[in-house]
N, C-alpha and C. Protein backbone atom coordinates (compact mmCIF):
# COMPACT_ATOMS: atom_id res chain seq x y z
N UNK A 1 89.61 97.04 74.74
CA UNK A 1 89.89 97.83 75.92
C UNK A 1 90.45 99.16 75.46
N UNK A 2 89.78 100.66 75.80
CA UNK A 2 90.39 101.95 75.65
C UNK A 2 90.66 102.44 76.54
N UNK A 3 91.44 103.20 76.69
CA UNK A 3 92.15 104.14 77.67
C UNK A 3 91.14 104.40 78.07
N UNK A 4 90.35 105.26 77.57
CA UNK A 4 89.17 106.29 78.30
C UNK A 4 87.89 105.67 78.48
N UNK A 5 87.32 105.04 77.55
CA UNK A 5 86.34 104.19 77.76
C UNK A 5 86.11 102.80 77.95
N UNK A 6 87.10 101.90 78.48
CA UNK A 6 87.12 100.85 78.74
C UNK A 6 87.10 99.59 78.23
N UNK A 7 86.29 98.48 78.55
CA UNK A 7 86.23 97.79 78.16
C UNK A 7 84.78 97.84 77.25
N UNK A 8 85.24 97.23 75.52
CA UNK A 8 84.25 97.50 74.71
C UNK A 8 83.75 96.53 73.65
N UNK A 9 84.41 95.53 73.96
CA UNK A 9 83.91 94.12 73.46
C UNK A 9 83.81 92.74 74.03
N UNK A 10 82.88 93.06 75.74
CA UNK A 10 82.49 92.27 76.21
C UNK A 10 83.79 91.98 77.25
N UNK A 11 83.21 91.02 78.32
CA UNK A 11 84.43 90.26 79.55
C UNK A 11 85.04 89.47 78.40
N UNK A 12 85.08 88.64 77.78
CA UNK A 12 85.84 87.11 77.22
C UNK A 12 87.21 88.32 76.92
N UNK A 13 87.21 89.36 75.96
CA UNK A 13 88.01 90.16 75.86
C UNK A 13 89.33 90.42 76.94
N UNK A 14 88.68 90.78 78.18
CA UNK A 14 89.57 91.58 79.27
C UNK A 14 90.47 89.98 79.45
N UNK A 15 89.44 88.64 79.20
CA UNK A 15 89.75 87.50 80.07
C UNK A 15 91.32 87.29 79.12
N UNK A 16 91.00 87.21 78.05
CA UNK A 16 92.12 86.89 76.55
C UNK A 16 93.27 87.83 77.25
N UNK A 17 93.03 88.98 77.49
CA UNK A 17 93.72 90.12 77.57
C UNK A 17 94.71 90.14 78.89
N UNK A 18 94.20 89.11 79.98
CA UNK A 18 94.84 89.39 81.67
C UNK A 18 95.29 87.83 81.14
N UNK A 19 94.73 86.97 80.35
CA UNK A 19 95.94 85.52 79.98
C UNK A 19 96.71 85.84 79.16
N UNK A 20 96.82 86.71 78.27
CA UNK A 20 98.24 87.02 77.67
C UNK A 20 99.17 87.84 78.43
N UNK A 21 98.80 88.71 79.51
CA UNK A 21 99.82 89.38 80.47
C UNK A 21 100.20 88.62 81.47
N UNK A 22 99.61 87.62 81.71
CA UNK A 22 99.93 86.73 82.22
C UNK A 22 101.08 85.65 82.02
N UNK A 23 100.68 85.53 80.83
CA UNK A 23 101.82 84.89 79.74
C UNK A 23 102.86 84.99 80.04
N UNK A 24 102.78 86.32 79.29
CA UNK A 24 104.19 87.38 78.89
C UNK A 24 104.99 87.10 80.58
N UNK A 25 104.11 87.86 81.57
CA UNK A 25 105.09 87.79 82.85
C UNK A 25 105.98 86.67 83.19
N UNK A 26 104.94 85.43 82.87
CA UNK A 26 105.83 83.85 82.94
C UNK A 26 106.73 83.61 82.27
N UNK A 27 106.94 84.28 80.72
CA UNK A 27 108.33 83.62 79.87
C UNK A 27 109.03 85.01 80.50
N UNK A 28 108.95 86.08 80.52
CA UNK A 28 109.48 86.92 81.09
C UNK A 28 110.80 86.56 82.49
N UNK A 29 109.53 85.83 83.39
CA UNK A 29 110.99 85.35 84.80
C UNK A 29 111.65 84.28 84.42
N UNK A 30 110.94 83.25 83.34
CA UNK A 30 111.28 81.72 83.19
C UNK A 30 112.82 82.19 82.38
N UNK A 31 113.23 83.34 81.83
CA UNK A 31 114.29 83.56 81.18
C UNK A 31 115.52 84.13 82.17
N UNK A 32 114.98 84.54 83.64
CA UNK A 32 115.96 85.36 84.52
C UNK A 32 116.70 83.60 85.44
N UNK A 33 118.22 84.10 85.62
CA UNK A 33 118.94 83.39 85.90
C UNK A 33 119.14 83.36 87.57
N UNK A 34 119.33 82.47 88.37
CA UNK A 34 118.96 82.42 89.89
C UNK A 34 119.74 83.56 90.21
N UNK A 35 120.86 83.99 89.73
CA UNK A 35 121.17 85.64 90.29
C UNK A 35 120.46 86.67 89.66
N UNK A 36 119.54 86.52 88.57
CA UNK A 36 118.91 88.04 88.59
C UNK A 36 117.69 87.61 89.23
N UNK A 37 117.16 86.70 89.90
CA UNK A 37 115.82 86.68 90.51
C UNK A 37 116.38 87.84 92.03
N UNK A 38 117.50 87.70 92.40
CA UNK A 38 118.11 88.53 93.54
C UNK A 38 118.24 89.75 93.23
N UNK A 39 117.94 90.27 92.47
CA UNK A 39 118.80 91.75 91.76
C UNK A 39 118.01 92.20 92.44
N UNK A 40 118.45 94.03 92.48
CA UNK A 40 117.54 94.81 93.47
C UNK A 40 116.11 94.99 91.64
N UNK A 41 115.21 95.48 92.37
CA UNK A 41 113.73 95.76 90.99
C UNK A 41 113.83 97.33 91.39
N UNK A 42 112.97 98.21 90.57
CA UNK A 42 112.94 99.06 90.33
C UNK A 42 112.22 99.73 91.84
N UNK A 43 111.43 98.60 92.51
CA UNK A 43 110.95 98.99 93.53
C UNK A 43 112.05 98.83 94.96
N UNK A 44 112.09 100.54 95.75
CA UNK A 44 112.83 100.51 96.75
C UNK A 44 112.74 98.81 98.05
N UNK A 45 114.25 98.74 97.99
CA UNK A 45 113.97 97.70 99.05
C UNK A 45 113.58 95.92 98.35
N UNK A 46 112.92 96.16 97.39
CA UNK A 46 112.55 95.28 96.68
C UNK A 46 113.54 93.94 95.71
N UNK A 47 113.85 92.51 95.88
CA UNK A 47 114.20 91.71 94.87
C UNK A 47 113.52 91.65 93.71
N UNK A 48 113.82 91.41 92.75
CA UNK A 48 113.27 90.87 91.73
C UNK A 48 112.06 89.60 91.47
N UNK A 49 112.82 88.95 92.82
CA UNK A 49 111.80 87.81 93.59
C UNK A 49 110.77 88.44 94.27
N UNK A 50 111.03 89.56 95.11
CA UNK A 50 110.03 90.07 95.57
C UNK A 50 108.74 90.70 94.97
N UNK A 51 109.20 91.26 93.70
CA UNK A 51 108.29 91.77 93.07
C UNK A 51 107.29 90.83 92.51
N UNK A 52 107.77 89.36 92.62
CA UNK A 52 107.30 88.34 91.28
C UNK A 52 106.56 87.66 92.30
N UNK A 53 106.75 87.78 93.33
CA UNK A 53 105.73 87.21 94.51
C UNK A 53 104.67 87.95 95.38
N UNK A 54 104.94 89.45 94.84
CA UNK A 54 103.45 90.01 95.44
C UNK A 54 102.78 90.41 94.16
N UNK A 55 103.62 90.02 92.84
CA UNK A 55 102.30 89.92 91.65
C UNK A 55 101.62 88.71 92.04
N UNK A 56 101.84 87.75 92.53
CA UNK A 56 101.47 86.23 92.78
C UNK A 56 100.72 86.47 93.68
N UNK A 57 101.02 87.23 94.99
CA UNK A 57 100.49 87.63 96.11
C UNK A 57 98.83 88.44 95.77
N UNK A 58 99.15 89.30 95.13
CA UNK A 58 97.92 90.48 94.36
C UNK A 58 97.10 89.62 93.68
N UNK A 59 97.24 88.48 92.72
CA UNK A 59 96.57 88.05 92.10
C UNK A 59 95.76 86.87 92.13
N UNK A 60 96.09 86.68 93.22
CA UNK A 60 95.55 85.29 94.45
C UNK A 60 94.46 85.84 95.17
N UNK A 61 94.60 86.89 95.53
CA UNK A 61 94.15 87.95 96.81
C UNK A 61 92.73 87.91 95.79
N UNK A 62 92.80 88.49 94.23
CA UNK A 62 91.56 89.44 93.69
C UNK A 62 91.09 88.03 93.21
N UNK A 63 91.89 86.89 92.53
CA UNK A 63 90.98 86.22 92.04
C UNK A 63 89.81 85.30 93.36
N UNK A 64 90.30 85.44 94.59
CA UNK A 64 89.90 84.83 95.62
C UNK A 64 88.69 85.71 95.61
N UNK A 65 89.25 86.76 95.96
CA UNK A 65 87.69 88.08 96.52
C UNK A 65 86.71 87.57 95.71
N UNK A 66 87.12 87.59 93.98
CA UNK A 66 86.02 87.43 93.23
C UNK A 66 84.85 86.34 92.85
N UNK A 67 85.77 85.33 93.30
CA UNK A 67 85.22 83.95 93.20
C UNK A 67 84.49 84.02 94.81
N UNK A 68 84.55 84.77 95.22
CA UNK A 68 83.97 85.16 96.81
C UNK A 68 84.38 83.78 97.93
N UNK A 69 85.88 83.49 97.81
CA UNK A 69 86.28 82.73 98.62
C UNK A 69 87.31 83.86 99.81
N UNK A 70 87.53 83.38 100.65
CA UNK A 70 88.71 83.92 101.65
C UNK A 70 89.87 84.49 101.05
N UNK A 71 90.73 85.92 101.12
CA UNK A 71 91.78 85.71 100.78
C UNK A 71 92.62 84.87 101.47
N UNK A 72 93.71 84.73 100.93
CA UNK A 72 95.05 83.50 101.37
C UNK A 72 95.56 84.15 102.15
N UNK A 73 96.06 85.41 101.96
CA UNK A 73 96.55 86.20 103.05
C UNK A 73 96.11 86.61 103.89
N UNK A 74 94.73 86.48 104.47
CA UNK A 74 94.02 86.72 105.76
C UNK A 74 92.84 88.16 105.40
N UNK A 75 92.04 88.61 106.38
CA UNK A 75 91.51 89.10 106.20
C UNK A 75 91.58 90.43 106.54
N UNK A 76 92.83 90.83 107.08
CA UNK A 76 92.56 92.04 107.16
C UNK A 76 92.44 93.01 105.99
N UNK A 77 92.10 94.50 106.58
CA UNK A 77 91.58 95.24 105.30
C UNK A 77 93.20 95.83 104.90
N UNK A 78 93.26 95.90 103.56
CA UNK A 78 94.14 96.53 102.54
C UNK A 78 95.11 97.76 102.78
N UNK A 79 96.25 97.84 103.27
CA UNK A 79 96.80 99.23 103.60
C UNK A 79 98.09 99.53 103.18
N UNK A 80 98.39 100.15 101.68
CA UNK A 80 99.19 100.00 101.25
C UNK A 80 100.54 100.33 101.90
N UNK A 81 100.74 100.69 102.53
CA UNK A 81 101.77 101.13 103.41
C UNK A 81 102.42 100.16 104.32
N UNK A 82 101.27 99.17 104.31
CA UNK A 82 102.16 97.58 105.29
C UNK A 82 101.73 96.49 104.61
N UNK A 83 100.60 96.19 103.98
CA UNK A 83 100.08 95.10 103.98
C UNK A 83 101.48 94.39 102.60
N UNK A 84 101.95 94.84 101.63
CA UNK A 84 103.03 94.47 100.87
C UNK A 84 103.90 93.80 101.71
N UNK A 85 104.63 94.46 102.51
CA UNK A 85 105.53 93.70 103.23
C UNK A 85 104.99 92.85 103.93
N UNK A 86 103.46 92.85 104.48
CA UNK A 86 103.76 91.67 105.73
C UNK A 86 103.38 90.34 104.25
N UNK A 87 102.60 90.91 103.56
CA UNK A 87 102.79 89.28 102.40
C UNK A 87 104.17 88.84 102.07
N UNK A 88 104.84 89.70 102.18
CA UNK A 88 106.15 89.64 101.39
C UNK A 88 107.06 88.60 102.93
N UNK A 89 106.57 89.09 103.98
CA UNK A 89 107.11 88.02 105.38
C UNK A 89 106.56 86.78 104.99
N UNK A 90 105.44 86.95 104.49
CA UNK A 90 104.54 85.67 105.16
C UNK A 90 105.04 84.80 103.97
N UNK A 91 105.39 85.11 102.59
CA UNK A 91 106.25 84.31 101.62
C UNK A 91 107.84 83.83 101.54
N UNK A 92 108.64 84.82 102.63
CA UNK A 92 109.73 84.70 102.60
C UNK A 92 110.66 83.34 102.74
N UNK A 93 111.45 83.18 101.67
CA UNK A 93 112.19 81.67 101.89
C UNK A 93 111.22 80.92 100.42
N UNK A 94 110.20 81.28 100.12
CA UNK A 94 109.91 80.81 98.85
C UNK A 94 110.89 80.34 97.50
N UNK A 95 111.18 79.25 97.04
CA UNK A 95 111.85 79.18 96.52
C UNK A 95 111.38 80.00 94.72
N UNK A 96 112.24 80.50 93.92
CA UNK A 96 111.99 80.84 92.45
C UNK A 96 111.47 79.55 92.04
N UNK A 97 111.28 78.23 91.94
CA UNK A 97 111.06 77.61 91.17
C UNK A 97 109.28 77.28 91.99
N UNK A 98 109.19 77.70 93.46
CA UNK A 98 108.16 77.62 93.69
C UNK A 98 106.71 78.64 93.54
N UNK A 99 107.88 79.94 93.01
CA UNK A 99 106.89 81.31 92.58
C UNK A 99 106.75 81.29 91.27
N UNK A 100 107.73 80.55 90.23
CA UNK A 100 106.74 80.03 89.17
C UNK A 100 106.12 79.26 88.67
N UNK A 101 105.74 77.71 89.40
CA UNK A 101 104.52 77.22 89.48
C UNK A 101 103.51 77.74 89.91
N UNK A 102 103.64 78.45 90.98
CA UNK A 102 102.59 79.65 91.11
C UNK A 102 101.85 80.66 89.90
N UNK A 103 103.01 81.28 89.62
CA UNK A 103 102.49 82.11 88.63
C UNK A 103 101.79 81.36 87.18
N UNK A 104 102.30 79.87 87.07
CA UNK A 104 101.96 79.40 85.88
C UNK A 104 100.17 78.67 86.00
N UNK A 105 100.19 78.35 87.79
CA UNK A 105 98.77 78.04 88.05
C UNK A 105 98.25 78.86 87.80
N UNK A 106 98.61 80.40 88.29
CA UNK A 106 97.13 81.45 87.96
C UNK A 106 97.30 81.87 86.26
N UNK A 107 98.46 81.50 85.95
CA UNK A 107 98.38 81.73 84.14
C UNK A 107 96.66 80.69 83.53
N UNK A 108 97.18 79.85 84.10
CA UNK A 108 95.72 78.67 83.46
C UNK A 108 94.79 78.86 84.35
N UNK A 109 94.84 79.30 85.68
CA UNK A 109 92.90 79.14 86.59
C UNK A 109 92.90 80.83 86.75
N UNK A 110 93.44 81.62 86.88
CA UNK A 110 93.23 82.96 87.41
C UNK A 110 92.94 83.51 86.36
N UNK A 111 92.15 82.94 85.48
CA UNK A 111 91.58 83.50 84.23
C UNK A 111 90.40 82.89 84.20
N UNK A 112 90.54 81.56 83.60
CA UNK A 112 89.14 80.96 82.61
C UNK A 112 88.45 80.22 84.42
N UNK A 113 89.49 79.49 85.18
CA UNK A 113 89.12 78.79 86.13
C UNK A 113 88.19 79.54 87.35
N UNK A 114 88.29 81.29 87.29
CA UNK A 114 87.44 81.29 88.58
C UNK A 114 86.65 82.07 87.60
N UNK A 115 85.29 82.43 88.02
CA UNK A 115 84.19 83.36 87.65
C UNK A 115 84.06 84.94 87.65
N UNK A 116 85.49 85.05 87.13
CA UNK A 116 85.66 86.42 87.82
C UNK A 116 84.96 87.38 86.67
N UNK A 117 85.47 87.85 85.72
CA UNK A 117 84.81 88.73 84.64
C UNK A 117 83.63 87.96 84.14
N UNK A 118 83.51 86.76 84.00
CA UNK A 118 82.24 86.39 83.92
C UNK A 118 81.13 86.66 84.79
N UNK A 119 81.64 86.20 86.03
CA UNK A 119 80.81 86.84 87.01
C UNK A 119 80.27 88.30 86.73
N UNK A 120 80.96 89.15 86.89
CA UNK A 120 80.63 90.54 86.71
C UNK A 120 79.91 90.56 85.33
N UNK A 121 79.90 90.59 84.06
CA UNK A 121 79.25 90.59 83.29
C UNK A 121 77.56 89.85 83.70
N UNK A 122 77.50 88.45 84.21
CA UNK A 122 76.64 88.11 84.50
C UNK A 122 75.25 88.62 85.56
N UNK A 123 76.43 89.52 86.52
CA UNK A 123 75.59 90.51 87.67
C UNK A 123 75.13 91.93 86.74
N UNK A 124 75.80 92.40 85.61
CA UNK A 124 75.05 93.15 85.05
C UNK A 124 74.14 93.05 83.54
N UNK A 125 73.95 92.12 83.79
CA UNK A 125 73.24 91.38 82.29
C UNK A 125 74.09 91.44 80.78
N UNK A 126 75.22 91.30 81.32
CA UNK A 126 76.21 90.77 80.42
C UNK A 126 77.21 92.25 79.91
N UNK A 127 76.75 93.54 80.29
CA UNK A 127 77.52 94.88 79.98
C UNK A 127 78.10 95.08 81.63
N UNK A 128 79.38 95.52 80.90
CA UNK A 128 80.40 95.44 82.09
C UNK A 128 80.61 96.58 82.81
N UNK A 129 80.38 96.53 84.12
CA UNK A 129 79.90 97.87 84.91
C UNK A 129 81.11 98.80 84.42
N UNK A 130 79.98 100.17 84.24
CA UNK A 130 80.86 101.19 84.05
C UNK A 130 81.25 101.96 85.10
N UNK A 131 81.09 101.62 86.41
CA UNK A 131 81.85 102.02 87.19
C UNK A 131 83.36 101.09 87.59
N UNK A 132 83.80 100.33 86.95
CA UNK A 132 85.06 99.64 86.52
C UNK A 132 85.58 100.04 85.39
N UNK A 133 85.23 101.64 84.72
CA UNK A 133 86.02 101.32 83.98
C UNK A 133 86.60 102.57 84.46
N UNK A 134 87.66 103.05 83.68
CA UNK A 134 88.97 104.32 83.78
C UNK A 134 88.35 105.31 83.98
């Protein structure tokens, strides 16, 4: 993967590449203590919990689109200006120990489990559209 030109040794690459950030994010919260899941995040308005549940939220949403199932969060269209918070309602009261079984399911299926970069490689005979890349 390059800055400027993208992805350059095939999908399995990006796939290796979104399960190790994946990773990382999971030992990352699995180390925060039930008072820093509360802390304010860098984002206004935002918990620390909050942030860790609309990565959960975001990554549910794309692996769904791609596998061309329903999103979870409904169908309306995308508007960054509300649609964060109303996921962020529609999760509220989630417990931390229930947003990282979450995050640890899409660590193992929101990679190898749905068809997502495979897919796309496969719709363009295996070179990965260059209109996805930077």
């Amino acid at each position: 993967m390059r800055e400027r030109t993208g992805l350059d040794r095939g999908p399995e690459a990006l796939q290796q590449a979104m399960a190790l950030l994946r990773a990382r994010f999971i030992d990352l919260l699995a180390q925060l203590s039930e008072a820093k899941w509360e802390r304010p995040s860098r984002c206004a308005a935002w918990s620390v919990h909050d942030v860790a549940r609309h990565v959960r939220d975001c990554a549910l949403t794309h692996t769904a689109l791609l596998a061309h199932r329903p999103p979870p969060l409904g169908k309306a269209p995308f508007d960054p200006r509300s649609s964060p918070f109303e996921w962020l309602r529609h999760s509220a009261g989630t417990p931390t120990t229930q947003t990282m079984d979450d995050q640890g399911a899409l660590g193992l299926t929101g990679t190898a489990g749905y068809p997502t970069i495979g897919m796309l490689a496969g719709l363009t005979g295996g070179a990965f559209p260059n209109r996805l890349r930077p």
